[in-house]
N, C-alpha and C. Protein backbone atom coordinates (compact mmCIF):
# COMPACT_ATOMS: atom_id res chain seq x y z
N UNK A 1 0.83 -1.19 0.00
CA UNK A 1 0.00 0.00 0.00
C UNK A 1 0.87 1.26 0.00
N UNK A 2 1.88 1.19 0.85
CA UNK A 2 2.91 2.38 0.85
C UNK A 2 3.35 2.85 -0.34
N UNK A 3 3.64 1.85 -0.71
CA UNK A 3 4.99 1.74 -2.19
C UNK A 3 4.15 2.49 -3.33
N UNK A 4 2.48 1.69 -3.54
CA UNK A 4 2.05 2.48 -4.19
C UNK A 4 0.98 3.80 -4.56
N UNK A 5 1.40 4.08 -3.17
CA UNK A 5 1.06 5.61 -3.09
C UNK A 5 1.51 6.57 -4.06
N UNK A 6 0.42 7.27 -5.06
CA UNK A 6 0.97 7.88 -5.78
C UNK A 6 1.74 9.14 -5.40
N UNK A 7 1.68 9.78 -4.75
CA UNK A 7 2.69 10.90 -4.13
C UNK A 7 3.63 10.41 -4.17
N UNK A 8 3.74 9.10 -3.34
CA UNK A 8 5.25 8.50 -2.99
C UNK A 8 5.90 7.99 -4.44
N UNK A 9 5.73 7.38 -4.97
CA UNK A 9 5.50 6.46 -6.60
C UNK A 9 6.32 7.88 -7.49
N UNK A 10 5.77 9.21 -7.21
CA UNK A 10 6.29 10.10 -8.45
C UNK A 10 7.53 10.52 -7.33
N UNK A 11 7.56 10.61 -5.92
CA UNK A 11 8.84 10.84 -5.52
C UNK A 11 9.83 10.49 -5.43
N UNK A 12 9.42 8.85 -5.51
CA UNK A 12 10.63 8.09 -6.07
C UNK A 12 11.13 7.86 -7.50
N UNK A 13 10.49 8.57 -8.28
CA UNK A 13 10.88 8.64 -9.45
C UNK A 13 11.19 9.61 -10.09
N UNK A 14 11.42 10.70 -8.75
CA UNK A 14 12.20 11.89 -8.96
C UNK A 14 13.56 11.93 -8.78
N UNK A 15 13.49 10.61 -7.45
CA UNK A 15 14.68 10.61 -6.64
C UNK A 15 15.53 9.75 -7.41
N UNK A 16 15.27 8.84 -7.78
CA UNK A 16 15.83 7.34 -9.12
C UNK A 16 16.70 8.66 -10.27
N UNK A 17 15.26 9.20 -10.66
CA UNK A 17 16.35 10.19 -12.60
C UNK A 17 17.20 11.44 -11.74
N UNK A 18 17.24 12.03 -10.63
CA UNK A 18 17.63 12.91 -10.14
C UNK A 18 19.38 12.19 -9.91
N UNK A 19 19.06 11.17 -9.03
CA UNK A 19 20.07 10.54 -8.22
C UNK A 19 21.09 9.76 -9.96
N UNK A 20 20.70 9.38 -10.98
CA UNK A 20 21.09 8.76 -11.96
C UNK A 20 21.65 9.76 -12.89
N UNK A 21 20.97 10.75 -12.92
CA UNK A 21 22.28 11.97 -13.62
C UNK A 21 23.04 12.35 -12.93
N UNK A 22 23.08 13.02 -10.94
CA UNK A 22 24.21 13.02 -10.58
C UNK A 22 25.47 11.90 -10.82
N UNK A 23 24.72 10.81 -10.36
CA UNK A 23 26.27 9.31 -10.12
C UNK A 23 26.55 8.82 -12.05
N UNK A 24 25.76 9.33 -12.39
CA UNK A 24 25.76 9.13 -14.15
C UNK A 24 25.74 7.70 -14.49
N UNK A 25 24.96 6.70 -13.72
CA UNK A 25 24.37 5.29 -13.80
C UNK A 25 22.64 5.36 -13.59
N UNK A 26 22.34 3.81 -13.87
CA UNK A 26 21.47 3.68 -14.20
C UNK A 26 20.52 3.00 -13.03
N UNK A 27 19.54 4.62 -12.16
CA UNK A 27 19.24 3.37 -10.97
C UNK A 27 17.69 3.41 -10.44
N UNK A 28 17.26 1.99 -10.54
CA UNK A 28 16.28 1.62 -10.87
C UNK A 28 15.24 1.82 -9.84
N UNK A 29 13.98 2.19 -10.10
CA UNK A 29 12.95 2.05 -9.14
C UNK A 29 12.04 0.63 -8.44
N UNK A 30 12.99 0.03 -7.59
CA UNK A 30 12.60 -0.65 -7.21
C UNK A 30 13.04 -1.23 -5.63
N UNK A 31 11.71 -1.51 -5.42
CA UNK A 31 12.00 -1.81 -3.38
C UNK A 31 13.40 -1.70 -3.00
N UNK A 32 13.34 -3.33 -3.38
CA UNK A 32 14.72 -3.85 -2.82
C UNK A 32 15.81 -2.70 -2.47
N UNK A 33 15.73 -1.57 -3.26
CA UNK A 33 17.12 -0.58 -3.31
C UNK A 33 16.35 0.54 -2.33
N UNK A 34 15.30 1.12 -3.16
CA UNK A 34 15.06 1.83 -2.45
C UNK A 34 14.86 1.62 -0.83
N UNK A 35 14.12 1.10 -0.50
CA UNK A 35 13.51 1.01 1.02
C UNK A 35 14.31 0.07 1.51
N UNK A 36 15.73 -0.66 1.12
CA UNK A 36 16.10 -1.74 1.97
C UNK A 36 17.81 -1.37 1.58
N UNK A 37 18.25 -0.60 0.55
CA UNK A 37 19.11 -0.31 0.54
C UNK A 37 20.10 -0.92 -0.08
N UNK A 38 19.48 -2.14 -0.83
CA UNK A 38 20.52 -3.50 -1.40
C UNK A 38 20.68 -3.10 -2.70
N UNK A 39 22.18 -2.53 -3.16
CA UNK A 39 22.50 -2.08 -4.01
C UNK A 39 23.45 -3.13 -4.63
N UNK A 40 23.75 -4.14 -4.39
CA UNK A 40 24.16 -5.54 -4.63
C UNK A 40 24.02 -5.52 -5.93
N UNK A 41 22.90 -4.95 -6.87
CA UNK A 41 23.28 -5.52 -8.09
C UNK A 41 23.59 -4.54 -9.19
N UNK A 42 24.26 -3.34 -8.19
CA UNK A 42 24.72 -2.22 -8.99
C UNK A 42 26.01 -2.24 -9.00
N UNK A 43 26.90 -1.33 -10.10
CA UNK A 43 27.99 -1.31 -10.44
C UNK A 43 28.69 -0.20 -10.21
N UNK A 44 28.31 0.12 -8.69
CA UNK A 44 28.98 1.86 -8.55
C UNK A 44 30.19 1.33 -7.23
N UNK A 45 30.94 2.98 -7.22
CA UNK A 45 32.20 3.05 -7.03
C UNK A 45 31.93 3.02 -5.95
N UNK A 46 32.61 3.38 -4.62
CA UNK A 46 32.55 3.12 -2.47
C UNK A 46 32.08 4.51 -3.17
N UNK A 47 32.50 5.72 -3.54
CA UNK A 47 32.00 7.22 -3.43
C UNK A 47 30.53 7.47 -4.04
N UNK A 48 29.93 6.73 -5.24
CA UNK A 48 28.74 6.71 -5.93
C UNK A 48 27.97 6.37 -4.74
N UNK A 49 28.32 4.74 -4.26
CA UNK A 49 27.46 4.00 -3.04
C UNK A 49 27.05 5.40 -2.50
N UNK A 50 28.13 6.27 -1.49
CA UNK A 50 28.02 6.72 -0.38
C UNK A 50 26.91 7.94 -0.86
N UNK A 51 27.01 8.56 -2.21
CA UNK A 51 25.85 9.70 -2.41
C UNK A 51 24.62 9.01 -2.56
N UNK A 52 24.64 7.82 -3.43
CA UNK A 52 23.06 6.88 -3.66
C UNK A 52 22.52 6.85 -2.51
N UNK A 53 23.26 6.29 -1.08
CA UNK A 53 22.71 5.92 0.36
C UNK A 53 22.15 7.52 0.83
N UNK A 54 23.27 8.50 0.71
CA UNK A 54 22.13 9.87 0.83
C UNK A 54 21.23 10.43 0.57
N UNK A 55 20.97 9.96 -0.44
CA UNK A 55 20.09 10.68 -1.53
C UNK A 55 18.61 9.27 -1.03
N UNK A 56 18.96 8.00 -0.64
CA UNK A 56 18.15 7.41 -0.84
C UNK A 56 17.42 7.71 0.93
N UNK A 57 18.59 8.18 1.95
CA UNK A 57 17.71 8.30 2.91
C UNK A 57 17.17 10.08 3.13
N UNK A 58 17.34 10.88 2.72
CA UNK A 58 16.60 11.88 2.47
C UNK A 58 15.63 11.80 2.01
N UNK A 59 15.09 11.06 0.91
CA UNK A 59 14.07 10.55 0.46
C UNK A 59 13.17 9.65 1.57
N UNK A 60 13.25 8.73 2.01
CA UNK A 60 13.23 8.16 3.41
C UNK A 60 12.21 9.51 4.11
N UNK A 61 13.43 10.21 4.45
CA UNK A 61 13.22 11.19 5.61
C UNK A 61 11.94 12.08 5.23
N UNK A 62 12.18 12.75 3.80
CA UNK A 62 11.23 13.20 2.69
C UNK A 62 9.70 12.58 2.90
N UNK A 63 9.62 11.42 2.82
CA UNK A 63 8.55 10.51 3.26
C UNK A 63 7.43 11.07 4.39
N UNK A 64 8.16 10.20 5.62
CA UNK A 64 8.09 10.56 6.51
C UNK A 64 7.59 12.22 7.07
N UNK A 65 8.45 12.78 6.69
CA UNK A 65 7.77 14.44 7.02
C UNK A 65 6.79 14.72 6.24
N UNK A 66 6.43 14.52 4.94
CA UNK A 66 5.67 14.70 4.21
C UNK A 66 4.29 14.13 4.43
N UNK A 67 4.27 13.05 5.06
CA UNK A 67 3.25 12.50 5.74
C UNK A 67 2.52 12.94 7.00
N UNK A 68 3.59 13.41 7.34
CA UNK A 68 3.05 14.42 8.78
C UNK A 68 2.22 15.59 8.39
N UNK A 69 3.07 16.02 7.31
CA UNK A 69 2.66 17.65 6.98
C UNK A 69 2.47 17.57 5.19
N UNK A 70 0.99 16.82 5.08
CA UNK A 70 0.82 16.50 3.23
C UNK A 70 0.45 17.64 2.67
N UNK A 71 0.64 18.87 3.33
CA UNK A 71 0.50 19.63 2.01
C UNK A 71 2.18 20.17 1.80
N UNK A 72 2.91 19.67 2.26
CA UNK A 72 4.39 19.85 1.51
C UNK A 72 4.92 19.17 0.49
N UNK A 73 5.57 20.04 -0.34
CA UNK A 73 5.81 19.40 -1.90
C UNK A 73 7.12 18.42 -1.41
N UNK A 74 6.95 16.70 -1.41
CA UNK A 74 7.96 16.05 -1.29
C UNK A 74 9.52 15.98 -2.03
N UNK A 75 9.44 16.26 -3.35
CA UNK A 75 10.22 16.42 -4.48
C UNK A 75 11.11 17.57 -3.46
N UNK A 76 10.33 18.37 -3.11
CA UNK A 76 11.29 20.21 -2.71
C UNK A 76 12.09 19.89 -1.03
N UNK A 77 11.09 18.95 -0.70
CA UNK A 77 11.42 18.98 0.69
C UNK A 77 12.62 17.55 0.27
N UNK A 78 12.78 17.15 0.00
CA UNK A 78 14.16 15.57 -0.70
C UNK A 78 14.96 16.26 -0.72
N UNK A 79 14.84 17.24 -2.13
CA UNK A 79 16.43 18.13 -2.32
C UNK A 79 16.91 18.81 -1.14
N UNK A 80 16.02 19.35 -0.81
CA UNK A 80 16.34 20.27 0.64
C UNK A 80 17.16 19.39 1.49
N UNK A 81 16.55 18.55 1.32
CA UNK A 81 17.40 17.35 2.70
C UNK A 81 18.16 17.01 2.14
N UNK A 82 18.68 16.26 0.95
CA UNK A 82 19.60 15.54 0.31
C UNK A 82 20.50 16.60 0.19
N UNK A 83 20.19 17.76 0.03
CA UNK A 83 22.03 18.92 0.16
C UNK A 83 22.25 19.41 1.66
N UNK A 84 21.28 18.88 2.35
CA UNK A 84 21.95 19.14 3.83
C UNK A 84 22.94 17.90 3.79
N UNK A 85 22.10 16.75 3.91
CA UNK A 85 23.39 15.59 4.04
C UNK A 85 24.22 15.35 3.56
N UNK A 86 24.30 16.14 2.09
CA UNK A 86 26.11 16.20 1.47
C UNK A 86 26.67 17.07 1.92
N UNK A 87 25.89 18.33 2.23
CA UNK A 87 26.87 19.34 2.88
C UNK A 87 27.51 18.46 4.06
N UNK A 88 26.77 17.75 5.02
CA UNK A 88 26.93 17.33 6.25
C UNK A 88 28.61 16.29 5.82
N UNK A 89 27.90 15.18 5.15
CA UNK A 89 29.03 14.80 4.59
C UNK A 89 30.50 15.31 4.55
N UNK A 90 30.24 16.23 3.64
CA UNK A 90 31.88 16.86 2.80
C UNK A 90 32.33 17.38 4.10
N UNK A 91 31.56 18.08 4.79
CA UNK A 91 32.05 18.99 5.74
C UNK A 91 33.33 17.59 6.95
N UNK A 92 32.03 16.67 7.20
CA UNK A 92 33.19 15.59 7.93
C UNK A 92 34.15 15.04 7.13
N UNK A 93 34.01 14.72 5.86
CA UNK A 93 34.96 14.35 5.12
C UNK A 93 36.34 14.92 4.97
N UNK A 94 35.46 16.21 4.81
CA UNK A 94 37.17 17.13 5.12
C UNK A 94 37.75 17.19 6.40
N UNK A 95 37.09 17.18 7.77
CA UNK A 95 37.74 17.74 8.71
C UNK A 95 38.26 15.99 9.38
N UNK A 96 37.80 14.73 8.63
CA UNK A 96 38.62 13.33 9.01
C UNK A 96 39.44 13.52 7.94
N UNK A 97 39.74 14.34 7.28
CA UNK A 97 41.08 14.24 5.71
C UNK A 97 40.76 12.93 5.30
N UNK A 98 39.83 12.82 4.60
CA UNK A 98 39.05 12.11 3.87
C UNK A 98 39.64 12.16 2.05
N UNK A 99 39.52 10.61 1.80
CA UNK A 99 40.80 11.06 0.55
C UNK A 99 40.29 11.82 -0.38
N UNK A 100 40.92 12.48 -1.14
CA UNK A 100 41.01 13.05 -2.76
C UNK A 100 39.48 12.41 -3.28
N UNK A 101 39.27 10.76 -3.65
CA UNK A 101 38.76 10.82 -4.55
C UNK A 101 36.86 11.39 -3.91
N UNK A 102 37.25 10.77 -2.16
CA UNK A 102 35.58 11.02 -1.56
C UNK A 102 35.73 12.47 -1.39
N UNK A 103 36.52 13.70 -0.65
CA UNK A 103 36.19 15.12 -1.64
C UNK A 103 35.47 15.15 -2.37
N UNK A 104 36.64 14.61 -3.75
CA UNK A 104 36.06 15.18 -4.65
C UNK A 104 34.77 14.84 -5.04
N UNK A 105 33.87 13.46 -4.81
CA UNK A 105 32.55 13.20 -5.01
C UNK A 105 31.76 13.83 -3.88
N UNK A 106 31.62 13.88 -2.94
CA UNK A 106 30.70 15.06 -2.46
C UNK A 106 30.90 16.50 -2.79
N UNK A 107 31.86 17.31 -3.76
CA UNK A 107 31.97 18.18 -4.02
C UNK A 107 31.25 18.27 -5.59
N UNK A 108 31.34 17.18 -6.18
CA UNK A 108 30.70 17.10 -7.64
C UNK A 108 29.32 16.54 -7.82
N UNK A 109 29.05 16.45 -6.31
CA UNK A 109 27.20 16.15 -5.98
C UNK A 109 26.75 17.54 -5.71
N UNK A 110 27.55 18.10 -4.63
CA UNK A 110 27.34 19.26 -3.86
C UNK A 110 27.13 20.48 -5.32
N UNK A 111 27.63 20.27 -6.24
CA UNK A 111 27.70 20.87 -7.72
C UNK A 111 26.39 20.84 -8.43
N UNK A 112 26.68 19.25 -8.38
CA UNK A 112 24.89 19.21 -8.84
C UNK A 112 23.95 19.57 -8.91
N UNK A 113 23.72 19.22 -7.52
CA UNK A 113 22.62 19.70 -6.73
C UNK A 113 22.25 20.97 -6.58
N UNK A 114 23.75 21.98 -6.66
CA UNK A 114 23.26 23.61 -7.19
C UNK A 114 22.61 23.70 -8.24
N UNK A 115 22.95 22.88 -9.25
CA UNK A 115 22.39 23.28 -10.49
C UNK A 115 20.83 23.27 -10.76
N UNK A 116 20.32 22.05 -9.87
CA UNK A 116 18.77 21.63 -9.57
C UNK A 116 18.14 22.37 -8.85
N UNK A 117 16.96 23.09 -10.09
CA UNK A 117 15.92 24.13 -9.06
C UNK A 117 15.43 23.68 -8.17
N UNK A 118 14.88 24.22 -7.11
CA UNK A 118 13.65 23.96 -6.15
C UNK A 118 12.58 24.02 -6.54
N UNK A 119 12.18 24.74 -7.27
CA UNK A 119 10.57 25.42 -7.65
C UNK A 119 10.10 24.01 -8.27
């Protein structure tokens, strides 16, 4: 019944083409990944993993608040959350000197994600 809630149904299929042009793979709308996190049969890098798992629990979180408070646009309230938790990210990343290549992928999400309106 959850899963196919249409509110939820178009937010995860904001979050799937949103999340698939940042990591520039191909990632699919379905349970298993989304709501359980088993990315087992994807082909991404430890740094891709670590933005997919953000992006997939902001969405999560997105949910959840949105349910509390349904007249908030879920899509607006995801991004909102999903660039807090990369900010949150990079910010520890840098201050554990976190290598070169994880930088540089929360910095080329953190990019992204500027580029993506809110409205």
């Amino acid at each position: 019944m959850f899963w196919e809630c249409p509110v939820v149904a178009r937010l995860w299929s904001h979050v799937c083409s949103t999340l698939a042009r940042i990591l520039e793979s191909d990632i699919p709308t379905v349970p298993s990944l989304l709501l359980l996190n088993d990315d087992s049969f994807l082909s991404l890098t430890t740094s891709q993993r670590k933005v997919l798992l953000a992006g997939l629990t902001a969405a999560k979180k997105a949910i959840v608040c949105s349910w509390v408070s349904p007249n908030a646009a879920p899509q607006q309230m995801w991004l909102g959350m999903f660039r807090d938790i990369v900010r949150l990210e990079y910010t520890t990343a840098h201050i554990n000197k976190a290598s070169a290549s994880t930088l540089h992928a929360w910095g080329l999400t953190l990019s992204a994600l500027s580029n993506i309106s809110m409205a």
